[in-house]
C-alpha atoms as a PDB file:
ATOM      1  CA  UNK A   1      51.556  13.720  12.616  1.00  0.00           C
ATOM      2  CA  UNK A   2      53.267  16.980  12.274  1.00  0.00           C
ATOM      3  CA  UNK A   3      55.058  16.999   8.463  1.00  0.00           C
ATOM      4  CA  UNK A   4      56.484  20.807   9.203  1.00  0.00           C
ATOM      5  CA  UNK A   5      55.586  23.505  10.995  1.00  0.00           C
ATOM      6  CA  UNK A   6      52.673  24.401   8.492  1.00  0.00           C
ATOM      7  CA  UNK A   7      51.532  21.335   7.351  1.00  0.00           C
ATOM      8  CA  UNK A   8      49.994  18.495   9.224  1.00  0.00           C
ATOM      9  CA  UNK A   9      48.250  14.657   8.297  1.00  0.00           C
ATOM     10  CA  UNK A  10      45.196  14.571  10.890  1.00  0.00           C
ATOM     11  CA  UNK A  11      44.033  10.631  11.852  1.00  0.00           C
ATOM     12  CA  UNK A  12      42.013  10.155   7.879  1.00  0.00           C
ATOM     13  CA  UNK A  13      45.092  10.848   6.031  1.00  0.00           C
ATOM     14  CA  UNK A  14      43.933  14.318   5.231  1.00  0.00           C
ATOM     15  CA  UNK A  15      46.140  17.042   4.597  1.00  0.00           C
ATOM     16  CA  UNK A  16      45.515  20.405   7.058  1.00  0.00           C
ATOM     17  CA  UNK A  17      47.699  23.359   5.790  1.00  0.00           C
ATOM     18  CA  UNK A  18      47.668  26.308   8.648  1.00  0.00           C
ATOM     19  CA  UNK A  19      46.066  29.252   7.034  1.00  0.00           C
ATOM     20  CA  UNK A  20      47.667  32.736   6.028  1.00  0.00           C
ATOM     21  CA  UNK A  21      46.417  36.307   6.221  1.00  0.00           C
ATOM     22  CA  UNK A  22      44.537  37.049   3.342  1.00  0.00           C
ATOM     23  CA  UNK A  23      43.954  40.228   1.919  1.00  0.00           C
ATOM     24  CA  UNK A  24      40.841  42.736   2.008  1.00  0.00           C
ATOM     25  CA  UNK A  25      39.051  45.111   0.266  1.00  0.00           C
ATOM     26  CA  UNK A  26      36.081  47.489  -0.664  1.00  0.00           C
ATOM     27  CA  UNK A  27      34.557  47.427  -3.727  1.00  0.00           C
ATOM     28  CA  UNK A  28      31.673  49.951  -4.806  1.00  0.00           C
ATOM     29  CA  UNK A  29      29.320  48.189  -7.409  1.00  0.00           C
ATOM     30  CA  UNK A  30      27.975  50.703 -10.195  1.00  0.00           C
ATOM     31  CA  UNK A  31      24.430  48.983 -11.422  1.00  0.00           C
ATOM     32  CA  UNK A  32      23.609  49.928 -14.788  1.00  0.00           C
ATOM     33  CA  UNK A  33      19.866  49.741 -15.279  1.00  0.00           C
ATOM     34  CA  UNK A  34      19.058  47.379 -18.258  1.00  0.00           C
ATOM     35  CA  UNK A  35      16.392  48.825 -20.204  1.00  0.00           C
ATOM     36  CA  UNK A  36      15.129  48.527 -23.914  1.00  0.00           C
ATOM     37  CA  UNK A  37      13.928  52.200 -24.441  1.00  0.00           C
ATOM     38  CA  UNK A  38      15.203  55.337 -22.149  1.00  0.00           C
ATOM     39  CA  UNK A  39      13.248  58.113 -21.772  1.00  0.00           C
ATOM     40  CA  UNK A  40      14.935  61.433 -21.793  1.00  0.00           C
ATOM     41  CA  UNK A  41      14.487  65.007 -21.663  1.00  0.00           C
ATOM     42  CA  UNK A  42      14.406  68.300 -19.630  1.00  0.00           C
ATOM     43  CA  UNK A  43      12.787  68.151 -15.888  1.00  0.00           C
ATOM     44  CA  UNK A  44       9.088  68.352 -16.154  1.00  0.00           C
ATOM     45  CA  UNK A  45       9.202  67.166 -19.648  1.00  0.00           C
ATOM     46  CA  UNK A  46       6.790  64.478 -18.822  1.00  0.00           C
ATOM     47  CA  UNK A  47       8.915  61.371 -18.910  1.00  0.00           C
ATOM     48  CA  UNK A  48       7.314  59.861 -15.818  1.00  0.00           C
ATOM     49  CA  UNK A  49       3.804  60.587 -17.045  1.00  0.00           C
ATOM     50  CA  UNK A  50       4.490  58.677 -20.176  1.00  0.00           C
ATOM     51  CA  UNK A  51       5.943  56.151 -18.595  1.00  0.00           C
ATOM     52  CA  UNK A  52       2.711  55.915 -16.167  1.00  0.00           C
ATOM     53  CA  UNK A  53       0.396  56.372 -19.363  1.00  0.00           C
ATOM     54  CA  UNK A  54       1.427  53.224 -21.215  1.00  0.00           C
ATOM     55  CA  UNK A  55       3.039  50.970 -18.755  1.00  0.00           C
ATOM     56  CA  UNK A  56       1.707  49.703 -15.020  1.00  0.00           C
ATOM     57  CA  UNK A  57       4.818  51.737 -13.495  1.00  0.00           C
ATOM     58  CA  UNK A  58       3.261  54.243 -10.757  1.00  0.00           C
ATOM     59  CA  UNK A  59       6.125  56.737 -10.294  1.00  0.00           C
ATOM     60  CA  UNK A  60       6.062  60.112  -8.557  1.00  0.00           C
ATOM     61  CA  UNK A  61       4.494  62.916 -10.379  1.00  0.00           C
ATOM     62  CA  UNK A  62       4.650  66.286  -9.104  1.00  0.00           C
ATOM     63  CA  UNK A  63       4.472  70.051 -11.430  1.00  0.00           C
ATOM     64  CA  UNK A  64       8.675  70.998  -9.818  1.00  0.00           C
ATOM     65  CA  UNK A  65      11.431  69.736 -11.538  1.00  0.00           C
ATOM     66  CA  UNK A  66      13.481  66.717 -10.173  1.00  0.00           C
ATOM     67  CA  UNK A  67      10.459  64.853  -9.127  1.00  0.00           C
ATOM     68  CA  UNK A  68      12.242  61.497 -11.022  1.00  0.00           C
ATOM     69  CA  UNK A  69      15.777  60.850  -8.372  1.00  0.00           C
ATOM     70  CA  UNK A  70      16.204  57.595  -9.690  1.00  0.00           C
ATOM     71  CA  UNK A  71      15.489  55.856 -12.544  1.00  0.00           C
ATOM     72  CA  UNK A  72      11.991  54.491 -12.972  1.00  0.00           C
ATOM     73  CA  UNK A  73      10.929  50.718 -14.984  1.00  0.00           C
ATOM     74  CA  UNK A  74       8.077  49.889 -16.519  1.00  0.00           C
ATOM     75  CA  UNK A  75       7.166  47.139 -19.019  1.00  0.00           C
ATOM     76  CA  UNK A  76       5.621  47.841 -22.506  1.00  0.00           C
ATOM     77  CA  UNK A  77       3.491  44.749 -23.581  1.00  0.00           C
ATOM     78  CA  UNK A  78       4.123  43.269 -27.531  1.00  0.00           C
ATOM     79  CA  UNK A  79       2.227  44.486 -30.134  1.00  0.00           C
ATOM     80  CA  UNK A  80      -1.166  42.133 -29.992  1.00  0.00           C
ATOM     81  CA  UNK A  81      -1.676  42.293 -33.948  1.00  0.00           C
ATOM     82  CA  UNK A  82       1.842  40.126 -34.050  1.00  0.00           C
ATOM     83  CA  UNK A  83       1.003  36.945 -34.663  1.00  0.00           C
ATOM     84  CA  UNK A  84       2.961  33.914 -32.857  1.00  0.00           C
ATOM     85  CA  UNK A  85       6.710  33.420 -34.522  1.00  0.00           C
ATOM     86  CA  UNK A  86       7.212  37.190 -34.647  1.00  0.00           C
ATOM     87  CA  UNK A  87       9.316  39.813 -33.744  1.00  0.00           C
ATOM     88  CA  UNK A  88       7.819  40.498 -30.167  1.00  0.00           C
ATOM     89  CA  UNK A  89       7.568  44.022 -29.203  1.00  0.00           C
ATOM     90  CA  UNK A  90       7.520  43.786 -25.752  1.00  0.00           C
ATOM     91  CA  UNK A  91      10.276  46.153 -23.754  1.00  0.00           C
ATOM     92  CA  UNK A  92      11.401  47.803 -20.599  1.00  0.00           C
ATOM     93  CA  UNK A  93      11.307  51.003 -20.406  1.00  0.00           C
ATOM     94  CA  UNK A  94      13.733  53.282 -18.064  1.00  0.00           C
ATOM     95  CA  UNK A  95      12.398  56.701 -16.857  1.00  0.00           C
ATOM     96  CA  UNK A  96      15.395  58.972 -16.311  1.00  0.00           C
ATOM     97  CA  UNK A  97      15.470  62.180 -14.019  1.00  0.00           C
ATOM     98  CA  UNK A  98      15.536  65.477 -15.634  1.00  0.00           C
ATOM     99  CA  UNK A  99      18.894  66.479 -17.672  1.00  0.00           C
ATOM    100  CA  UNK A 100      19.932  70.015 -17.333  1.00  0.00           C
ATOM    101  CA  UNK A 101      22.796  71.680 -19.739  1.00  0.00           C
ATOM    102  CA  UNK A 102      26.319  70.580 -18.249  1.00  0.00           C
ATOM    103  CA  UNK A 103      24.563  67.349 -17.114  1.00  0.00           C
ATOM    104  CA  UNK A 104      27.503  65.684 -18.741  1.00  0.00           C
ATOM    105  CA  UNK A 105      29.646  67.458 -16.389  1.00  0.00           C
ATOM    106  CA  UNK A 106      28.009  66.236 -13.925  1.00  0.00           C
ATOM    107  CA  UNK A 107      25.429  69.392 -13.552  1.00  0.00           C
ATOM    108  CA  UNK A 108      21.704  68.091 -11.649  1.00  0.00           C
ATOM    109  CA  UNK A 109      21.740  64.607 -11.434  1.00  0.00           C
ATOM    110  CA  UNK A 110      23.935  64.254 -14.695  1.00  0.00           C
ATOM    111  CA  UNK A 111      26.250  61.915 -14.795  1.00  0.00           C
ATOM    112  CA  UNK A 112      24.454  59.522 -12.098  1.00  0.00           C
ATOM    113  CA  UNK A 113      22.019  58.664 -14.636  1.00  0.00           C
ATOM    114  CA  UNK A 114      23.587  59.040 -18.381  1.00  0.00           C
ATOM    115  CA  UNK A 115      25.485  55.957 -17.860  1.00  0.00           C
ATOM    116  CA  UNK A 116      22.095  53.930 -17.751  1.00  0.00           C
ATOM    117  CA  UNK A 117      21.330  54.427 -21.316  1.00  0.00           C
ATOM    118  CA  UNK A 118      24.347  52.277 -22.191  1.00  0.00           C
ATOM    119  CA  UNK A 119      22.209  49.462 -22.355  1.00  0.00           C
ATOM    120  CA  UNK A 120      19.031  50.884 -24.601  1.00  0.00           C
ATOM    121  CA  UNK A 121      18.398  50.343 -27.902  1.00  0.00           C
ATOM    122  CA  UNK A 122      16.267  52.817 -28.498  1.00  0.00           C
ATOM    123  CA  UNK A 123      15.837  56.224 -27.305  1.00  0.00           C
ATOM    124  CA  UNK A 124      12.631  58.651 -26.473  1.00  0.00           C
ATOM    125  CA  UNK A 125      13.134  62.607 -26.452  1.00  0.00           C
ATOM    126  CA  UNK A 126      10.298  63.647 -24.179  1.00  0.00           C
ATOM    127  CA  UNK A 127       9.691  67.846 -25.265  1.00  0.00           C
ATOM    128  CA  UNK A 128       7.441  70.290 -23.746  1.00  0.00           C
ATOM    129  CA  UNK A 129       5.739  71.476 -26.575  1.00  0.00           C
ATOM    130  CA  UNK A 130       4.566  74.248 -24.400  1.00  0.00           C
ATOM    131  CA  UNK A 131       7.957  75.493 -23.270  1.00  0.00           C
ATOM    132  CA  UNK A 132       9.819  78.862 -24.769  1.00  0.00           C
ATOM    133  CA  UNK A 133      12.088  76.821 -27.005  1.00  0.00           C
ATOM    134  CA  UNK A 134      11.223  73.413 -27.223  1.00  0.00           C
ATOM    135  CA  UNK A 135      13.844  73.492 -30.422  1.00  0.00           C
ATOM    136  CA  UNK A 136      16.490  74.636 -27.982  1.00  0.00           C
ATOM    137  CA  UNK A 137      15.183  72.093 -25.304  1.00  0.00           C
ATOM    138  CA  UNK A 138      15.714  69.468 -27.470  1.00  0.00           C
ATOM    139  CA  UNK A 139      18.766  70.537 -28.770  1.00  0.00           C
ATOM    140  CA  UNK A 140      20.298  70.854 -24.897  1.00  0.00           C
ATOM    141  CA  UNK A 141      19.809  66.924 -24.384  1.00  0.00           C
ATOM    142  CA  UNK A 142      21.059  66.212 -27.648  1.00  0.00           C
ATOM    143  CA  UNK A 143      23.936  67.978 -27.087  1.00  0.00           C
ATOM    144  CA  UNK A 144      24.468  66.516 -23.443  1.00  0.00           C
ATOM    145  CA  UNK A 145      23.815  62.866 -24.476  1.00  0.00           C
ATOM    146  CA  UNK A 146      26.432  63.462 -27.526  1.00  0.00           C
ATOM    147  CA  UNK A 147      29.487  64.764 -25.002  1.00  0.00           C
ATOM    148  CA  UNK A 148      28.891  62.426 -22.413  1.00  0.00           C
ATOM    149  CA  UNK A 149      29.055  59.491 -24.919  1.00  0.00           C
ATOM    150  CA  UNK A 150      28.488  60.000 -28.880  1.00  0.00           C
ATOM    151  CA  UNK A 151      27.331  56.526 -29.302  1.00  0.00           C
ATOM    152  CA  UNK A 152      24.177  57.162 -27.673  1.00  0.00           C
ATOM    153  CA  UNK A 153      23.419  59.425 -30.829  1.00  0.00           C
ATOM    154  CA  UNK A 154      23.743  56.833 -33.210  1.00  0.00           C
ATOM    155  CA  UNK A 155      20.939  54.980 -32.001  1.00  0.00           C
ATOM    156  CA  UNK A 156      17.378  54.625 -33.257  1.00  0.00           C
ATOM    157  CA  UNK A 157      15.215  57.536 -31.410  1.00  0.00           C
ATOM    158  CA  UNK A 158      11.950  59.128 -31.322  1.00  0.00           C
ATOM    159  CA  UNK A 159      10.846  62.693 -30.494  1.00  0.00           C
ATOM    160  CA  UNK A 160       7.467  62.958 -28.229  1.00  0.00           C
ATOM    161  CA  UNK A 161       6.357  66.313 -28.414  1.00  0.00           C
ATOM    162  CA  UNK A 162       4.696  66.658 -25.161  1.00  0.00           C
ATOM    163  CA  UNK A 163       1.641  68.922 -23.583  1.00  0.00           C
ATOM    164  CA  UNK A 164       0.194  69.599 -26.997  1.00  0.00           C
ATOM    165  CA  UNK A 165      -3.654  70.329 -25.833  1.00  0.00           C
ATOM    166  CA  UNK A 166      -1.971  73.640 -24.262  1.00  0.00           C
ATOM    167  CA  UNK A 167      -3.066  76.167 -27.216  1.00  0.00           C
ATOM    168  CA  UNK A 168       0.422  77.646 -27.137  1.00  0.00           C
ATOM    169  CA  UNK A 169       1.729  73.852 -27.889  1.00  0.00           C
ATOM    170  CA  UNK A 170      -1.147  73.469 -30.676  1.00  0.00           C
ATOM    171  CA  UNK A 171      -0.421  76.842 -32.506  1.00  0.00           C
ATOM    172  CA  UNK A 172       3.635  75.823 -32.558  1.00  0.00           C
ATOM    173  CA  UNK A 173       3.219  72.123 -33.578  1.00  0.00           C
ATOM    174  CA  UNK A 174       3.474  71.796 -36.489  1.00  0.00           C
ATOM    175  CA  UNK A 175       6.385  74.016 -37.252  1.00  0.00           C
ATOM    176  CA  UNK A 176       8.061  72.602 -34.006  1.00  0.00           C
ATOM    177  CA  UNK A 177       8.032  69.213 -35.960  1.00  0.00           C
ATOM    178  CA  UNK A 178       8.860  70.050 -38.844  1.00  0.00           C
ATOM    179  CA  UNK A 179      12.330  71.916 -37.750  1.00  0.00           C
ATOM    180  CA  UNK A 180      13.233  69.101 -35.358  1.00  0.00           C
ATOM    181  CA  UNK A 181      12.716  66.467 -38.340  1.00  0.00           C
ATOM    182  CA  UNK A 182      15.498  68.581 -40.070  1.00  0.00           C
ATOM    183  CA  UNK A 183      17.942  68.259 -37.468  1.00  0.00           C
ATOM    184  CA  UNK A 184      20.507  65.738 -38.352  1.00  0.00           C
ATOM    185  CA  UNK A 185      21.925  63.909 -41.973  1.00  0.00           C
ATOM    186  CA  UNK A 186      19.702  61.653 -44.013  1.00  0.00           C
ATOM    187  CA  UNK A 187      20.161  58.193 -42.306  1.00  0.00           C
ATOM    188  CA  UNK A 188      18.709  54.829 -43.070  1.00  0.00           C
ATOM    189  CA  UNK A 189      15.648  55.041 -40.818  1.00  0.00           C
ATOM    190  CA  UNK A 190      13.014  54.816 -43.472  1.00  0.00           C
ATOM    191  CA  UNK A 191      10.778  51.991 -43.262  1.00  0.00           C
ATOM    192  CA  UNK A 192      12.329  50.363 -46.334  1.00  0.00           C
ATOM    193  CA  UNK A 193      15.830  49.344 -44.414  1.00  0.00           C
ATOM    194  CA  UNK A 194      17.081  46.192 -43.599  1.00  0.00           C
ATOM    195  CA  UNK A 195      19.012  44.970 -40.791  1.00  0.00           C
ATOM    196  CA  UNK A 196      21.838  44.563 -42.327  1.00  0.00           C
ATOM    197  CA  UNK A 197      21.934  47.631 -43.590  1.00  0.00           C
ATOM    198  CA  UNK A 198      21.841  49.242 -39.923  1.00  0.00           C
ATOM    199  CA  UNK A 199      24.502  47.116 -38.815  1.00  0.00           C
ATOM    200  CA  UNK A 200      26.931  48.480 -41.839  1.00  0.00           C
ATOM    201  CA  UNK A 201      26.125  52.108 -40.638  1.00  0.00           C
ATOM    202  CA  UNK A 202      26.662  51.350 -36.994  1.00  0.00           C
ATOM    203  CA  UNK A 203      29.975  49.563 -38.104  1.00  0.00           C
ATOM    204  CA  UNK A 204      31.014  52.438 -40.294  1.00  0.00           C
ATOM    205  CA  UNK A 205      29.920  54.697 -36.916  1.00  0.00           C
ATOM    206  CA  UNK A 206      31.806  52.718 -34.780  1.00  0.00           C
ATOM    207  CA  UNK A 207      34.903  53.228 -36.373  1.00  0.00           C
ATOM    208  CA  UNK A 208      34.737  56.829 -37.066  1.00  0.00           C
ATOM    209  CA  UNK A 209      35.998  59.785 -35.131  1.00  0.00           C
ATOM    210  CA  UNK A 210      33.017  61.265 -32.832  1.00  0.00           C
ATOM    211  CA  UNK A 211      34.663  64.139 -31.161  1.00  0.00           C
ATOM    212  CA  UNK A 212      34.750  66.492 -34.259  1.00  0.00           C
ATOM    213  CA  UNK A 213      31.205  65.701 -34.613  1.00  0.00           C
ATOM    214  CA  UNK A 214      28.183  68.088 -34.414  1.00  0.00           C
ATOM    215  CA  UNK A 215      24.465  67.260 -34.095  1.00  0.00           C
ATOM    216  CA  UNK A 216      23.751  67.690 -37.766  1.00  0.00           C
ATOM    217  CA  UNK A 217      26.319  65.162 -38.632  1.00  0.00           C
ATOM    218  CA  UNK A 218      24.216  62.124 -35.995  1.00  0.00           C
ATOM    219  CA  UNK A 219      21.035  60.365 -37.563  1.00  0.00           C
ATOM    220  CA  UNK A 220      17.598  62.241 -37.919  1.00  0.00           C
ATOM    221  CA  UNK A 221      14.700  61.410 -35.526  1.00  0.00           C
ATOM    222  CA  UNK A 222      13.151  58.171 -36.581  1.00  0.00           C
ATOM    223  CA  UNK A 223       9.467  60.109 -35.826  1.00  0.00           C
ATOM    224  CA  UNK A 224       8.400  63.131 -34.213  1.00  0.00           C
ATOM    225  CA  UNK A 225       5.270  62.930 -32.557  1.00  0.00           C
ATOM    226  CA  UNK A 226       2.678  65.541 -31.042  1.00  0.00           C
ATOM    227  CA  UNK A 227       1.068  64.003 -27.973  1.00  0.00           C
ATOM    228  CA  UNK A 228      -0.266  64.586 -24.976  1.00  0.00           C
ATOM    229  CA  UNK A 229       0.352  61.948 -22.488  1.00  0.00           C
ATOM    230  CA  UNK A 230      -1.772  63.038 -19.506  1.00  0.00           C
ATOM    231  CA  UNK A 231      -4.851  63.445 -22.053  1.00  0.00           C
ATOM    232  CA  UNK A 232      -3.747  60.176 -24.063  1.00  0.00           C
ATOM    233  CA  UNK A 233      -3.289  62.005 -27.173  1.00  0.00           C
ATOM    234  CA  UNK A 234      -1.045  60.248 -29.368  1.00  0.00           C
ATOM    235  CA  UNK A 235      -0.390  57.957 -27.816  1.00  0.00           C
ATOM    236  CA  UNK A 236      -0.755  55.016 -29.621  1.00  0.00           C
ATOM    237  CA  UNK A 237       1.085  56.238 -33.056  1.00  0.00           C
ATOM    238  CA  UNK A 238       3.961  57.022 -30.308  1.00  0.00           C
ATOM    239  CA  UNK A 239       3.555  53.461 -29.157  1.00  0.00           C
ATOM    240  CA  UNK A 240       3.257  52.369 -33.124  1.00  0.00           C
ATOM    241  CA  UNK A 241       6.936  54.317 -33.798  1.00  0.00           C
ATOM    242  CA  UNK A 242       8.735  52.985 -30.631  1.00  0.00           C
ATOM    243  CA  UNK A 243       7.687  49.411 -31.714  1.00  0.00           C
ATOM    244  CA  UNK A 244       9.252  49.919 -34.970  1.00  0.00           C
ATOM    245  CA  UNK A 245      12.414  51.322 -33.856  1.00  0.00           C
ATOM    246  CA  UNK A 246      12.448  48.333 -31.563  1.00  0.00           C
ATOM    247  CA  UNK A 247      11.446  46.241 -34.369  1.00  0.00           C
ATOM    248  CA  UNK A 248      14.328  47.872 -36.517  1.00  0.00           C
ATOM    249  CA  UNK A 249      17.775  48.270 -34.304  1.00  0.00           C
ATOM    250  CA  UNK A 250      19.914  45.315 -33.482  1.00  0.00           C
ATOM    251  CA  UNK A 251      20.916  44.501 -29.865  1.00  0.00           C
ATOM    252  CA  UNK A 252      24.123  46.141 -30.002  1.00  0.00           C
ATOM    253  CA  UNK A 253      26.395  47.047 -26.415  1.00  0.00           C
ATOM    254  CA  UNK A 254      27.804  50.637 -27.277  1.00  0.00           C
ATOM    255  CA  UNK A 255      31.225  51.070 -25.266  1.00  0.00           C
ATOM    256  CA  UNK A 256      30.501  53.818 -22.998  1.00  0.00           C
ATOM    257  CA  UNK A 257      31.777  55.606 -19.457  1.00  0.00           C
END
């Protein structure tokens, strides 16, 4: 029985309403890969070695930059000297392609990629040790990482000095640690602090202005490591130092872009 020209009862009492055009659209979803530790650094660093050196990930190695076009997982097993009831170690790891300077402009694969970091906790500088200026490499993702989102600089990080059986890596080392130790302000990354200490400074972060900010005024390296990860040199003090600074930060979500 017809109640109007859009509505009718049908024979179980029911009532059938004619339908309406509805409305369409497109939507493009952005995944953001969600990862415990990203690994960062120049192409042919040797992110995706490291990640294949302590982790079942297999990803594509090659000696040209820009091997790594998307971002590569692996899974970092806990700590096996933790007994049961403690902080497990265990974490994802996220391979990311190569950064170039202007990445943040969206230079190389740049901007594609930055935004998955917005998840991590912690972050790993991959350097070539070998290179002309691994200072200056290290300094260029630093840099990139701090205009494309200053938050990611406040974060707990390590520094892997890569490729260090090469004898021109061996004869820089230790002066190449030494001078990227001293980049940044005295921070509360000594083994000594407590959680709630690093949530204080993250708050106090958090509220303050970034953009006038320089690299000397973000947190020092938590560790900086000489390794080689295609000999497995270092590589378990690297694994010891990432385990603390997992062990360490607090599962914050930094705003980012």
């Amino acid at each position: 029985m017809a109640l109007s020209p859009n509505v009718m009862r049908d024979v179980t009492d029911k009532i059938l309403t004619h339908g309406q055009p509805g409305e369409e659209i497109s939507l493009e979803l952005i995944l953001r890969v969600v990862a415990d530790v990203g690994l960062v650094g120049l192409p042919n660093a040797g992110k995706s070695t490291l990640l294949s050196a302590i982790t079942l990930a297999r990803p594509d190695i090659a000696d040209y930059p820009f091997t790594t076009l998307m971002p590569n997982l692996g899974r970092l097993g806990g700590d096996p000297t933790l007994g049961a009831m403690q902080f497990s170690s265990g974490a994802t790891l996220a391979d990311l392609p190569g950064l170039i300077e202007g990445a943040h402009l969206g230079k190389g694969l740049g901007r594609n990629f930055l935004r998955h970091l917005r998840r991590t906790r912690v972050i790993v500088h991959v350097v070539d040790a070998a290179a002309d200026d691994p200072v200056n490499d290290y300094k260029i993702v630093r840099d990139e990482l701090r205009m494309y989102n200053p938050k990611y600089l406040e974060r707990p990080y390590v520094v892997v000095l890569n490729k260090i059986d090469l004898p021109k890596a061996q004869d820089m080392l230790s002066s190449l640690a030494l001078e990227i130790s001293s980049v940044g302000c005295e921070e509360c990354h000594d083994s000594n602090t407590s959680k709630e200490k690093l949530n204080e400074n993250f708050n106090r972060h958090h509220m303050s202005e970034d953009d006038d900010k320089e690299l000397g005024d973000y947190p020092r390296p938590q560790a900086v490591i000489g390794a080689s990860v295609l000999r497995h040199i270092g590589i378990d003090e690297m694994l010891k130092e990432i385990r603390t600074a997992l062990g360490k930060c607090s599962d914050h979500m930094l705003p980012g872009p």
